[in-house]
Protein backbone atom coordinates (compact mmCIF):
# COMPACT_ATOMS: atom_id res chain seq x y z
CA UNK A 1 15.44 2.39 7.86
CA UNK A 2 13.24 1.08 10.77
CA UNK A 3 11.78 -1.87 10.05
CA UNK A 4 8.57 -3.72 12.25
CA UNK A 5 9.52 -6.95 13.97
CA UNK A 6 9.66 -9.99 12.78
CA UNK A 7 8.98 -13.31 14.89
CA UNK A 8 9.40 -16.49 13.10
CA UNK A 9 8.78 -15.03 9.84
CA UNK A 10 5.50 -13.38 10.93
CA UNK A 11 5.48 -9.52 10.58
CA UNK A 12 4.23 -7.64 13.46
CA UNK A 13 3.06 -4.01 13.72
CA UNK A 14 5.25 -1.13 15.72
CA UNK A 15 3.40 0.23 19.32
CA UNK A 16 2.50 3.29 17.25
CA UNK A 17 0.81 1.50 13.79
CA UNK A 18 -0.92 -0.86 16.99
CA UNK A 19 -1.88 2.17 18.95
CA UNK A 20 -3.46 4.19 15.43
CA UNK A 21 -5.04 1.17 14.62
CA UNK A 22 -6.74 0.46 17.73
CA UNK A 23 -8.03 4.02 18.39
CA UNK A 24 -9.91 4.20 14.50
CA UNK A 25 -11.34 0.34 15.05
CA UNK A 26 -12.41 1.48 18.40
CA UNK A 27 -13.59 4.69 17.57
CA UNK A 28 -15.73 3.43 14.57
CA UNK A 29 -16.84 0.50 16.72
CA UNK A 30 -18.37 3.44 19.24
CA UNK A 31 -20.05 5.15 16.01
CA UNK A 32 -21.56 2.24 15.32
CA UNK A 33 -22.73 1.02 18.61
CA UNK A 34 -24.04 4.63 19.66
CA UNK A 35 -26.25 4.76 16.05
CA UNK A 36 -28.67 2.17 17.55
CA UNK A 37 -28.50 4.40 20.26
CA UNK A 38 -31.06 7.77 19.34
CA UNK A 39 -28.20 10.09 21.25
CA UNK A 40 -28.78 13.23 19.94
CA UNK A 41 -26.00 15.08 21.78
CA UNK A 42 -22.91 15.50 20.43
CA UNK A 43 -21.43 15.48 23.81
CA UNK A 44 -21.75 11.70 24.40
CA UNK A 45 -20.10 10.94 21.28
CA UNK A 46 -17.41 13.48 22.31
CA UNK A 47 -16.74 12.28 26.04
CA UNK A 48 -16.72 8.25 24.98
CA UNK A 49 -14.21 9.37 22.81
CA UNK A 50 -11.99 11.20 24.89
CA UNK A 51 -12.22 7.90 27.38
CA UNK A 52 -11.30 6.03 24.93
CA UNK A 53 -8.41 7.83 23.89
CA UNK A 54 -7.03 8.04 27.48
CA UNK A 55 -7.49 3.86 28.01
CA UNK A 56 -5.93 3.19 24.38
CA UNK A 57 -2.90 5.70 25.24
CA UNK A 58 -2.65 4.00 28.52
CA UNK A 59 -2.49 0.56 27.41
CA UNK A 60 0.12 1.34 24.56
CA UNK A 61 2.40 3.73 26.68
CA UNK A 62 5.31 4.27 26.51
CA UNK A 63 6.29 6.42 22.69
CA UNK A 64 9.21 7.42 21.41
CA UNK A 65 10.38 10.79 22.41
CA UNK A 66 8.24 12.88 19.53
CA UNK A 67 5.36 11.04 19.19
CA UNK A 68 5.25 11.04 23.02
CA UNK A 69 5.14 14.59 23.29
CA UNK A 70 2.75 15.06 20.31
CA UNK A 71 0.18 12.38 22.36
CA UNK A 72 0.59 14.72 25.40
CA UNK A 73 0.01 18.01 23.83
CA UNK A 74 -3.11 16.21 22.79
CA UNK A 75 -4.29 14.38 25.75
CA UNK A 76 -4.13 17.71 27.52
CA UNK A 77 -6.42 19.83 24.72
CA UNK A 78 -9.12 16.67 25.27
CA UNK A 79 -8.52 16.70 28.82
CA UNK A 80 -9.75 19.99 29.01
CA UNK A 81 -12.56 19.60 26.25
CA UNK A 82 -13.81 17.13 28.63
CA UNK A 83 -13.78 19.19 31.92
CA UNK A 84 -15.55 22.09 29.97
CA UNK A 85 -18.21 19.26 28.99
CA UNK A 86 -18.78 17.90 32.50
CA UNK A 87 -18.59 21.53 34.01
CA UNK A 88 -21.70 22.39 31.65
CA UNK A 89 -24.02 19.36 32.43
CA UNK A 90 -23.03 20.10 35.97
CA UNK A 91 -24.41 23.92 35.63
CA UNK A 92 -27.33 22.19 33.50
CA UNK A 93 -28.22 20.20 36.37
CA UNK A 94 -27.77 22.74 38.91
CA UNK A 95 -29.77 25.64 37.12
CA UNK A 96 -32.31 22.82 36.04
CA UNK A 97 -33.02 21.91 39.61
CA UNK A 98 -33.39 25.75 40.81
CA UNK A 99 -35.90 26.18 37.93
């Protein structure tokens, strides 16, 4: 049984119950921010979260062995989500400027 540590009788969370913790209160910090915001792309709300993801992961690296490898495998689908984005506001821009 794996137990979370405990410091002078205080309880503290594992790195992965701090790391799922900090993506939803900083993902639902960004929802709320961005409603003020009249973005009506979903794009924006797409890319900020993919950012996110990659500073959060970053800052609570390293996993254990599974959950490292189940991070990856999803670091590399957003990766790629967010290449396709930029690639199409870069072809929006470019055709946009020729028209």
């Amino acid at each position: 049984m794996r137990s979370s540590v405990k410091i002078a009788g205080a309880k503290y969370l594992r790195i992965t119950e701090r790391y799922l913790l900090s993506v939803t209160i900083t993902y639902a910090f960004t929802i709320f921010a961005l409603s003020f915001y009249t973005a009506s792309g979903l794009d924006l709300y797409v890319s900020l979260f993919i950012v996110e993801f990659f500073i959060l992961t970053l800052l609570h690296s390293p996993f254990n062995g599974k959950t490292q490898r189940i991070v990856n495998f999803t670091g590399y689908g957003l990766f790629a989500v967010f290449v396709a984005i930029v690639a199409l506001k870069v072809l929006q821009i470019l055709v946009g400027s020729l028209v």
